[in-house]
C-alpha atoms as a PDB file:
ATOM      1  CA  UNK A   1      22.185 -88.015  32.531  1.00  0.00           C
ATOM      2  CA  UNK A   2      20.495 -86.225  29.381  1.00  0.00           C
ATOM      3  CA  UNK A   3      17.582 -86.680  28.129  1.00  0.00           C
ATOM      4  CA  UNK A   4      16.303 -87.896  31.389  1.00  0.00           C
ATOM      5  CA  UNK A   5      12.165 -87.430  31.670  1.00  0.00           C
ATOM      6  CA  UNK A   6      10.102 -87.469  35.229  1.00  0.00           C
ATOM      7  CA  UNK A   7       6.837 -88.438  35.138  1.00  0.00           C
ATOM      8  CA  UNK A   8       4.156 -89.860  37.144  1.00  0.00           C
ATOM      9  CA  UNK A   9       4.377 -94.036  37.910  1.00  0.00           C
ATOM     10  CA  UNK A  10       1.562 -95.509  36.179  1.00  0.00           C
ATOM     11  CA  UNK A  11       0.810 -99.588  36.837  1.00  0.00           C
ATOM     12  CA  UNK A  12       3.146-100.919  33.946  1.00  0.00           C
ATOM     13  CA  UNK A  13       5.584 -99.127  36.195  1.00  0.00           C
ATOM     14  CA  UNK A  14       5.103-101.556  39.341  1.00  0.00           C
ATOM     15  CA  UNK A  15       7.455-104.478  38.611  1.00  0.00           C
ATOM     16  CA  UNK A  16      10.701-102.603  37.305  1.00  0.00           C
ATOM     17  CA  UNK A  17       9.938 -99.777  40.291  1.00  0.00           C
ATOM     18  CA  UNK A  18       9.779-102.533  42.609  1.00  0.00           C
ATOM     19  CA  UNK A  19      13.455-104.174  41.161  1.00  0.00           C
ATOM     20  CA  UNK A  20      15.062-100.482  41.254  1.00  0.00           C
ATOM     21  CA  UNK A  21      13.652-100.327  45.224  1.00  0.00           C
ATOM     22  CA  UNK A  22      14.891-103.299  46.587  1.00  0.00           C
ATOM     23  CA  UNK A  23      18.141-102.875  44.564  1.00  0.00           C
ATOM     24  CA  UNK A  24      18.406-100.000  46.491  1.00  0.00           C
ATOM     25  CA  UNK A  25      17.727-100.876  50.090  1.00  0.00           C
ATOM     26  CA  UNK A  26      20.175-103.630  49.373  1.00  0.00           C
ATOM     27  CA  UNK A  27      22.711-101.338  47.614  1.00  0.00           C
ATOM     28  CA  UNK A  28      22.491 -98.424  50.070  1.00  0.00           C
ATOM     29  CA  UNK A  29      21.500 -99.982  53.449  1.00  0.00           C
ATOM     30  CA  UNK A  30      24.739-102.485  53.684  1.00  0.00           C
ATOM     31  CA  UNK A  31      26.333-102.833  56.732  1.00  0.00           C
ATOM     32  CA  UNK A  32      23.142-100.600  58.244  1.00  0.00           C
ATOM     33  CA  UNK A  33      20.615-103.023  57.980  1.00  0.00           C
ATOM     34  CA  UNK A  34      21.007-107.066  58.619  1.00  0.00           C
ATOM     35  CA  UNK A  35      21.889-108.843  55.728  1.00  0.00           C
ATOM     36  CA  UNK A  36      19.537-111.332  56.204  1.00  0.00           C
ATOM     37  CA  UNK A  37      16.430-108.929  56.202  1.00  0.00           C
ATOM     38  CA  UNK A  38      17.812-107.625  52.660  1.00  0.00           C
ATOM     39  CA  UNK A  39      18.499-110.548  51.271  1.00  0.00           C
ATOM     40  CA  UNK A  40      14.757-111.790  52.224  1.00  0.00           C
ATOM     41  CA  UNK A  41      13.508-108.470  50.503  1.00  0.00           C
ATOM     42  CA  UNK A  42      11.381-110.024  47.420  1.00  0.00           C
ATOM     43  CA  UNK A  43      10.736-107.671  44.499  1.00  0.00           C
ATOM     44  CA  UNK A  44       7.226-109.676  43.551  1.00  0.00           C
ATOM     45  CA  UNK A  45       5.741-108.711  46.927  1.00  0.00           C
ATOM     46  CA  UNK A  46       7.266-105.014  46.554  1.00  0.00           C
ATOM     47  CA  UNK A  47       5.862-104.823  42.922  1.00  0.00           C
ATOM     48  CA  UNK A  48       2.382-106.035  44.279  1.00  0.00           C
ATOM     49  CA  UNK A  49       2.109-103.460  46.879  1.00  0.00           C
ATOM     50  CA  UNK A  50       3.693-101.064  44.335  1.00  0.00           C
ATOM     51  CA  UNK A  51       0.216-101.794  42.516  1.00  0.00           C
ATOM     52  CA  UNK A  52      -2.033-102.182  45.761  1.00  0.00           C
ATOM     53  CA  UNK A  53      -1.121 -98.523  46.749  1.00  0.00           C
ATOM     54  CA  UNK A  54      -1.623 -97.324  43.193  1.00  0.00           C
ATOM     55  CA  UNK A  55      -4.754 -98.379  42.426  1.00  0.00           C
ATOM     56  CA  UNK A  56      -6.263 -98.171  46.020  1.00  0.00           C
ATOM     57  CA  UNK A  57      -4.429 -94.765  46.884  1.00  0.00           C
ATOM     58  CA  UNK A  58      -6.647 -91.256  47.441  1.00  0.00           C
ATOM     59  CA  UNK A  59      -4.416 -89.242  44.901  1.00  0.00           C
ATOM     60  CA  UNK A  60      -2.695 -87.230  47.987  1.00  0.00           C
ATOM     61  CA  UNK A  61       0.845 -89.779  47.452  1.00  0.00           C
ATOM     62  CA  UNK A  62       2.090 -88.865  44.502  1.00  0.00           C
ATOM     63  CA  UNK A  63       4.505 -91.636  42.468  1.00  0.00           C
ATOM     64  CA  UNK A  64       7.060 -90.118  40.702  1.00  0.00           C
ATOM     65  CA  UNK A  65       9.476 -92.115  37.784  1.00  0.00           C
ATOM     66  CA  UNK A  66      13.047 -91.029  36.133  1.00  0.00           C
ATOM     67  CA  UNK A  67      12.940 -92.589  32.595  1.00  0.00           C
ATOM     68  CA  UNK A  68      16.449 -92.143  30.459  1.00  0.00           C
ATOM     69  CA  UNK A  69      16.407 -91.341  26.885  1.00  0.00           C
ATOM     70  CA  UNK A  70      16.495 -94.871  26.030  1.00  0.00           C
ATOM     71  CA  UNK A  71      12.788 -95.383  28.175  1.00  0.00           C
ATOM     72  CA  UNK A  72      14.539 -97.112  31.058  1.00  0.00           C
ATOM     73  CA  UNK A  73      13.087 -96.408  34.719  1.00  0.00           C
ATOM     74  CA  UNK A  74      16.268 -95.344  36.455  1.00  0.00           C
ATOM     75  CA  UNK A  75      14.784 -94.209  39.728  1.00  0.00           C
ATOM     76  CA  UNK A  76      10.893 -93.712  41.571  1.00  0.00           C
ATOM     77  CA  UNK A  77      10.057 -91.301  44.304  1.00  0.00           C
ATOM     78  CA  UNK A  78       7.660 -90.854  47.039  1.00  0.00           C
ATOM     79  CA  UNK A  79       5.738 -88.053  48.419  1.00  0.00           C
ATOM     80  CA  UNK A  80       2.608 -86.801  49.988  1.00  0.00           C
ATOM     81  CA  UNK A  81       1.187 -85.471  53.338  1.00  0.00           C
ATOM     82  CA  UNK A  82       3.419 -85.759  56.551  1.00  0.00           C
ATOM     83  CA  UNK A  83       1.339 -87.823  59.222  1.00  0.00           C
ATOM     84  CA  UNK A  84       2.401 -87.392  62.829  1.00  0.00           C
ATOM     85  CA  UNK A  85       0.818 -90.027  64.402  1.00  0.00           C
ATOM     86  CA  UNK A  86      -2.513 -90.528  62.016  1.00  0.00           C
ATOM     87  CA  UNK A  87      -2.927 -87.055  62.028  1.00  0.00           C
ATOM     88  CA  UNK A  88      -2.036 -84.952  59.165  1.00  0.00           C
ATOM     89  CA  UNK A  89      -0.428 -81.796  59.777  1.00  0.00           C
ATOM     90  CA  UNK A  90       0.199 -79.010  57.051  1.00  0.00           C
ATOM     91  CA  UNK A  91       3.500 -80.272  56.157  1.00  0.00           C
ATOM     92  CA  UNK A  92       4.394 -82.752  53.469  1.00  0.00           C
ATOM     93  CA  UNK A  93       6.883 -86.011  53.415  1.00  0.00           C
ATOM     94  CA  UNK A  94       9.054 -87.386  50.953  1.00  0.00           C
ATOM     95  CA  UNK A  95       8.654 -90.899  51.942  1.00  0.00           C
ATOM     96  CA  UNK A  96      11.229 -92.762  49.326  1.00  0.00           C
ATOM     97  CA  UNK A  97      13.662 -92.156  46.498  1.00  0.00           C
ATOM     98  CA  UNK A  98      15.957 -94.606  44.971  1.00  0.00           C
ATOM     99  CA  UNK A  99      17.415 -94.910  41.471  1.00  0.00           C
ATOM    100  CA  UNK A 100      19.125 -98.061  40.739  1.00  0.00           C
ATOM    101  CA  UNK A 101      22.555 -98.637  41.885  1.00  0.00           C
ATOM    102  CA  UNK A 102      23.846 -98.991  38.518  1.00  0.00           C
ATOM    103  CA  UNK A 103      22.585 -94.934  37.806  1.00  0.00           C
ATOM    104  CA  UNK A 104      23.420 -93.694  41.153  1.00  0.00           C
ATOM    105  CA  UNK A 105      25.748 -89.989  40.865  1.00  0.00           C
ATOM    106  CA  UNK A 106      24.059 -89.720  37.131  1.00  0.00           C
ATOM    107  CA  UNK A 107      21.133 -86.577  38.389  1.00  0.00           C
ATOM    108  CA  UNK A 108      17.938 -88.907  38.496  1.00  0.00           C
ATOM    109  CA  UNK A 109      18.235 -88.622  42.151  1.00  0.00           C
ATOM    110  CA  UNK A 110      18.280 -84.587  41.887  1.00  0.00           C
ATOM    111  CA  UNK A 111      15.601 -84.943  39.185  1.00  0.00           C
ATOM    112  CA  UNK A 112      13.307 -86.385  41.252  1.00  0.00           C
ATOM    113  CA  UNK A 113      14.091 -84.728  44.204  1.00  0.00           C
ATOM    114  CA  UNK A 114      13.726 -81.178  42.775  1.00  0.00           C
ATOM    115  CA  UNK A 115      10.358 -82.669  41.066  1.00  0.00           C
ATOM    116  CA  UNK A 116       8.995 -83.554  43.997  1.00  0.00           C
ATOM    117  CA  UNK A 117      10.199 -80.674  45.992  1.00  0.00           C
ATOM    118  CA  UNK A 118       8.530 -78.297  43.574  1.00  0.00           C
ATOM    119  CA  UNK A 119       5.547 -80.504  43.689  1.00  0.00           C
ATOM    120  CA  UNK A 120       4.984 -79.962  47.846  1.00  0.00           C
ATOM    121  CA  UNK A 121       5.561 -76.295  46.987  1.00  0.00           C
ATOM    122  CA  UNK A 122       2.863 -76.424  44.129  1.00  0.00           C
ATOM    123  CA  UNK A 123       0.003 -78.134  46.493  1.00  0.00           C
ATOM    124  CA  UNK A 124       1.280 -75.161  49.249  1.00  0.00           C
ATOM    125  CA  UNK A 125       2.678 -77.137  51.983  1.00  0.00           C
ATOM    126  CA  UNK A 126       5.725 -74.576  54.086  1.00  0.00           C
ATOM    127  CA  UNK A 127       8.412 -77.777  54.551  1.00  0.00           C
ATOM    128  CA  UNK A 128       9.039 -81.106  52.891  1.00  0.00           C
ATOM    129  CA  UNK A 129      10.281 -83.933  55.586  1.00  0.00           C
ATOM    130  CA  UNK A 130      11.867 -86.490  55.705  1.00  0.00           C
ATOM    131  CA  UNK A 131      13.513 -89.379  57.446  1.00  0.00           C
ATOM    132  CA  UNK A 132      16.855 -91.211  56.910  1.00  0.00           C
ATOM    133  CA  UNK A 133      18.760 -93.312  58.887  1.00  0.00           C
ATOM    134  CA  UNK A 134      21.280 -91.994  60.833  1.00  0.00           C
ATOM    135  CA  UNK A 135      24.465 -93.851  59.510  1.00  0.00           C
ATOM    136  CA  UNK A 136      23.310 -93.487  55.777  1.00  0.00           C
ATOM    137  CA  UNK A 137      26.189 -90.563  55.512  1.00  0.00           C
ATOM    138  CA  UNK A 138      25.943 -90.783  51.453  1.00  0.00           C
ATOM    139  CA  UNK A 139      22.200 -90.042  51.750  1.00  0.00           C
ATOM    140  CA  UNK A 140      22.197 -87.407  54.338  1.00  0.00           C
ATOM    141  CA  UNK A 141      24.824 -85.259  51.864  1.00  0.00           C
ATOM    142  CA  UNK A 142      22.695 -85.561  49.131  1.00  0.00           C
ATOM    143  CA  UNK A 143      19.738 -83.757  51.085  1.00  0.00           C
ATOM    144  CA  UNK A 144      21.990 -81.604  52.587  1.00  0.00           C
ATOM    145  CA  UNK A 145      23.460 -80.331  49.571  1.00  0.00           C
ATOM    146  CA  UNK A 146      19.717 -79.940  48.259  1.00  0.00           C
ATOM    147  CA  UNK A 147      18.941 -77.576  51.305  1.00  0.00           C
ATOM    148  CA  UNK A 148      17.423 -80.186  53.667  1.00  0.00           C
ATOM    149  CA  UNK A 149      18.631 -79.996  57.705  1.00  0.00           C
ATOM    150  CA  UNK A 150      18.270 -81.991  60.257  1.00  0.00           C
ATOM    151  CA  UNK A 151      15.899 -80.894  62.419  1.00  0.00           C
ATOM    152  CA  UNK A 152      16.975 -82.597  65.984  1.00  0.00           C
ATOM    153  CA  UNK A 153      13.949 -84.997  65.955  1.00  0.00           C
ATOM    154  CA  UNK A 154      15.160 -88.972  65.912  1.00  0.00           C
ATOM    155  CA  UNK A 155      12.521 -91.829  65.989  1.00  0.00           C
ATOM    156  CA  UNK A 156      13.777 -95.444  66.798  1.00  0.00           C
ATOM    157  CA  UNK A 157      13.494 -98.033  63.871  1.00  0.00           C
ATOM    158  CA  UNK A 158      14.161-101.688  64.404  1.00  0.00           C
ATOM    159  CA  UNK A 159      14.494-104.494  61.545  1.00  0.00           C
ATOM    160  CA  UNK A 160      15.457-108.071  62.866  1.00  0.00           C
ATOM    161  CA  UNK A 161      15.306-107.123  66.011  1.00  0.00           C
ATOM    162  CA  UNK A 162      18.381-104.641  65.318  1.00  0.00           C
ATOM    163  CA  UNK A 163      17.780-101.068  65.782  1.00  0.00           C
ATOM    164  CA  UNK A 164      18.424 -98.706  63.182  1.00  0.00           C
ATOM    165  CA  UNK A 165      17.368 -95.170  64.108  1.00  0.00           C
ATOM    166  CA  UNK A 166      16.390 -92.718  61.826  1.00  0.00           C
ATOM    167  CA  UNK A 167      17.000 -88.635  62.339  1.00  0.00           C
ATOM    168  CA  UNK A 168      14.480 -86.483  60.273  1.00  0.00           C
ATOM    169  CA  UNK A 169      15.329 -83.418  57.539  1.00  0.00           C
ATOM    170  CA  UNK A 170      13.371 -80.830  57.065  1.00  0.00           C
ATOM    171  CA  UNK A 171      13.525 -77.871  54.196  1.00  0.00           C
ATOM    172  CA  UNK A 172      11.287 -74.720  53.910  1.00  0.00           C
ATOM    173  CA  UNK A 173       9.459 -73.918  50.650  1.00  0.00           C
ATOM    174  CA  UNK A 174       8.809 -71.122  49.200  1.00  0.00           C
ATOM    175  CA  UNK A 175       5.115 -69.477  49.247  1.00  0.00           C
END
């Protein structure tokens, strides 16, 4: 995708980051999570916590956007300080990514990733996390081919009473 620009969400942002995340839980996360808990996903309440966590966040999440050369959002991202438990350790966690299904393969998914992978490195955290769930194959080859690993570590995740575990990925960065 050229001319693609990354840049950080700002609150005009919320409503079409919001449509581009629950287009891609429902997109990605067929057949791994019940139907009928992504078909109740509403992108008003995900735009209004979109804005909630903006505007009420400490600065340590950083909201990242891919905007094409025509100004279209085409994907967000997610990252800040890895919690285990409530405690933070030194570590850092992508939390989300998504780009719209309809830009999927095009590089915004790279774009951000890199972005926010250089980001961690920048505030001088040693590994970026993360978590994906374990039968999201298409997923766990895109952070594989962007040097993440799984790390061994799986944590149970249940949505409609069906459980969906997760595995974490890890990737060193450099000091």
């Amino acid at each position: 995708m050229s001319g693609l620009r990354i840049r950080e969400m700002t609150l005009a942002d919320c409503d079409r980051v919001a449509e581009i995340r629950v287009g891609g839980w429902r997109s990605a996360y067929r057949g791994l999570i019940p139907q009928s808990y992504l078909d109740g996903l509403s992108v008003e309440e995900d735009a209004e916590l979109r804005r909630t966590r903006l505007t009420q966040g400490d600065g340590s999440v950083v909201n990242l956007v891919a905007e094409d050369d025509g100004g279209e959002l085409v994907g967000w991202a997610c990252h800040g300080p890895y919690r285990e438990g409530e405690v933070l350790t030194p570590d850092a966690e992508l939390y989300a990514i998504y780009v719209h299904p309809r830009h999927v393969g095009q590089g915004a998914g790279r774009a951000l990733l890199a972005r926010s992978v250089a980001g961690c490195s920048a505030a001088g955290h040693g590994r970026v996390l993360l978590w994906v769930l374990k039968g999201n194959d298409r997923a766990r080859r895109f952070y594989e081919r962007a040097g993440f690993r799984a790390d061994g570590a799986e944590e149970p995740f249940e949505v409609d009473g069906v459980a969906v575990p997760e595995v974490r990925y890890a990737r060193t960065l450099p000091r």
